[in-house]
Protein backbone atom coordinates (compact mmCIF):
# COMPACT_ATOMS: atom_id res chain seq x y z
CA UNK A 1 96.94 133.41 87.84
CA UNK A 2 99.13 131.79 90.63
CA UNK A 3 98.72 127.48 90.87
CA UNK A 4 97.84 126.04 94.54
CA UNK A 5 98.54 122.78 94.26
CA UNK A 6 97.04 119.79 96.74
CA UNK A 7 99.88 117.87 98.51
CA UNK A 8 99.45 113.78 99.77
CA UNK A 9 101.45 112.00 102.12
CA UNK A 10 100.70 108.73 100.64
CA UNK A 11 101.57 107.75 97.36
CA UNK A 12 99.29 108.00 94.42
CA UNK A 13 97.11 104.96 93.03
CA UNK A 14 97.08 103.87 89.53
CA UNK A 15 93.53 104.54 89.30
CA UNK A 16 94.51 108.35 90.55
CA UNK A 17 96.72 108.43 87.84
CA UNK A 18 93.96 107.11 84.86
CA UNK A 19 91.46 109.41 86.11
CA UNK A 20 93.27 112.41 86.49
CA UNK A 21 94.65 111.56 82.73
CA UNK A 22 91.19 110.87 81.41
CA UNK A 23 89.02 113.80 82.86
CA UNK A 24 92.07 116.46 81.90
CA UNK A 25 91.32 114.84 77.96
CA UNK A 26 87.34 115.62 78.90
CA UNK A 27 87.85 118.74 79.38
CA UNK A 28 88.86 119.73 76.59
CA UNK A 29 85.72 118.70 75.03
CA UNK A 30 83.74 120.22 77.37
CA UNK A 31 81.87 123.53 76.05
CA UNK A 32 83.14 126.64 77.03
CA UNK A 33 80.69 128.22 79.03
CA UNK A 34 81.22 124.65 81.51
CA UNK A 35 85.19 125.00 81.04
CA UNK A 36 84.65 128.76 82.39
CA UNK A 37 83.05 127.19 85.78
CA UNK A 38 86.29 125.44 86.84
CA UNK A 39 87.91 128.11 88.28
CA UNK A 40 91.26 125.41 88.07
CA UNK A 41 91.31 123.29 85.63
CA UNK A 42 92.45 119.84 86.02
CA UNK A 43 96.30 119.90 84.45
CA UNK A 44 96.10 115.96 84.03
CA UNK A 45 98.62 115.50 86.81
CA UNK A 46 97.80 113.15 89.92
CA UNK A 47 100.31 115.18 91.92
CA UNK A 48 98.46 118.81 91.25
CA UNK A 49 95.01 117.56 90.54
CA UNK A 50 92.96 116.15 93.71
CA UNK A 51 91.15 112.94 92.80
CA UNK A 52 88.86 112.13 94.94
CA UNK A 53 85.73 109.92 95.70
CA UNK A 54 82.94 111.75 96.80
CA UNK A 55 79.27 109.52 98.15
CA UNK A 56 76.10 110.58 99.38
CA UNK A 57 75.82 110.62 103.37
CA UNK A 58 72.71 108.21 103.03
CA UNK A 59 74.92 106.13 100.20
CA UNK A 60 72.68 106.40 97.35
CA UNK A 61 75.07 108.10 94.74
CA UNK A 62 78.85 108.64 94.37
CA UNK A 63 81.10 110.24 92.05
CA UNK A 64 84.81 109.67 91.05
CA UNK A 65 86.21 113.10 89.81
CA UNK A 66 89.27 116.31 90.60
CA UNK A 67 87.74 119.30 92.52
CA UNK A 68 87.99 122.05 90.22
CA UNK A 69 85.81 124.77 92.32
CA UNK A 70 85.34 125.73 95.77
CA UNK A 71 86.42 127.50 98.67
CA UNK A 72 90.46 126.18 100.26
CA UNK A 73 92.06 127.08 103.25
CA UNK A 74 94.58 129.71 104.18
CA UNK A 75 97.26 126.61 103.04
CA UNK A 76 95.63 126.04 99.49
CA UNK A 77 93.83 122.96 100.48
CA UNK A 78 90.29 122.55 99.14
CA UNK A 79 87.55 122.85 101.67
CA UNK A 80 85.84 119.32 101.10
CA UNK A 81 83.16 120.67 104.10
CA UNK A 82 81.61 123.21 101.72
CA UNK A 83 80.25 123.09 98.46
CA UNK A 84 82.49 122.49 95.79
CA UNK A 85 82.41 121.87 92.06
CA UNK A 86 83.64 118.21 90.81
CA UNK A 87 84.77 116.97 87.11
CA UNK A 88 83.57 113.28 87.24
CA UNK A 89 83.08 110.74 84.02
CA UNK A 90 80.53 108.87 86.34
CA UNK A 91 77.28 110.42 85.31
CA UNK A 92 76.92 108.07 82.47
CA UNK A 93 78.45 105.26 80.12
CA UNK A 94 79.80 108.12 77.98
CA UNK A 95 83.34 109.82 77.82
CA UNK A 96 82.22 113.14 78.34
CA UNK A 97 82.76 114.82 81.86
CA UNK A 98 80.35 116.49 83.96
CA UNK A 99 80.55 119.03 86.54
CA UNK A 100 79.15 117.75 89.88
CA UNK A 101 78.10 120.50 92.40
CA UNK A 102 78.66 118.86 95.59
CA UNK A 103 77.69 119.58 99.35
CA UNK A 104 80.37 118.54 101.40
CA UNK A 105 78.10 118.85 104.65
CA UNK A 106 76.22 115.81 102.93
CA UNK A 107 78.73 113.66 101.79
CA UNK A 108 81.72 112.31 102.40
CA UNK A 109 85.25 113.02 99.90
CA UNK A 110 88.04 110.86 100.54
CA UNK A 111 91.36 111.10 98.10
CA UNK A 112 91.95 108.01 95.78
């Protein structure tokens, strides 16, 4: 299995850095069958991982998470204009992740 990782041009945030941290611990606790649909797992690295905050085109939902599914370019990059699978903590009060499916022709993903 060969690693394609994301590359930034800007330096990474703090909150980049706690995120990435805590949703590479939630995976871990994550059951199998949902660890087996992140075709790359998130390696707890800010650097490797792309954290990103994904909202609703209409603004009614958003989701802090690492893309862990989806189509990328010829470079490696994921394709944030298709669907594509995110780990996010945001679905509740709880510590637990959750795998997001999300369609990038109706939202909006910027990097934190």
């Amino acid at each position: 299995m060969s690693l394609i990782t994301e590359s930034t041009a800007t330096a990474l945030s703090p909150e980049a850095d706690d995120l990435v941290r805590a949703l590479h611990a939630a995976f871990f606790r994550l059951p199998p069958k949902l660890q087996a649909r992140c075709k790359v797992p998130p390696t707890g690295d800010a650097a490797i991982d792309r954290p990103v905050l994904v909202a609703a085109d209409n603004g009614s939902d958003h989701y802090r998470g690492v893309v862990v599914a989806g189509e990328r370019d010829q470079d490696g990059h994921w394709l944030l204009d298709d669907a594509f699978t995110l780990l996010s903590l945001d679905h509740d009060e709880g510590p637990d992740a959750a795998l997001v499916i999300c369609h990038g022709w109706n939202c909006h993903a910027d990097r934190i």
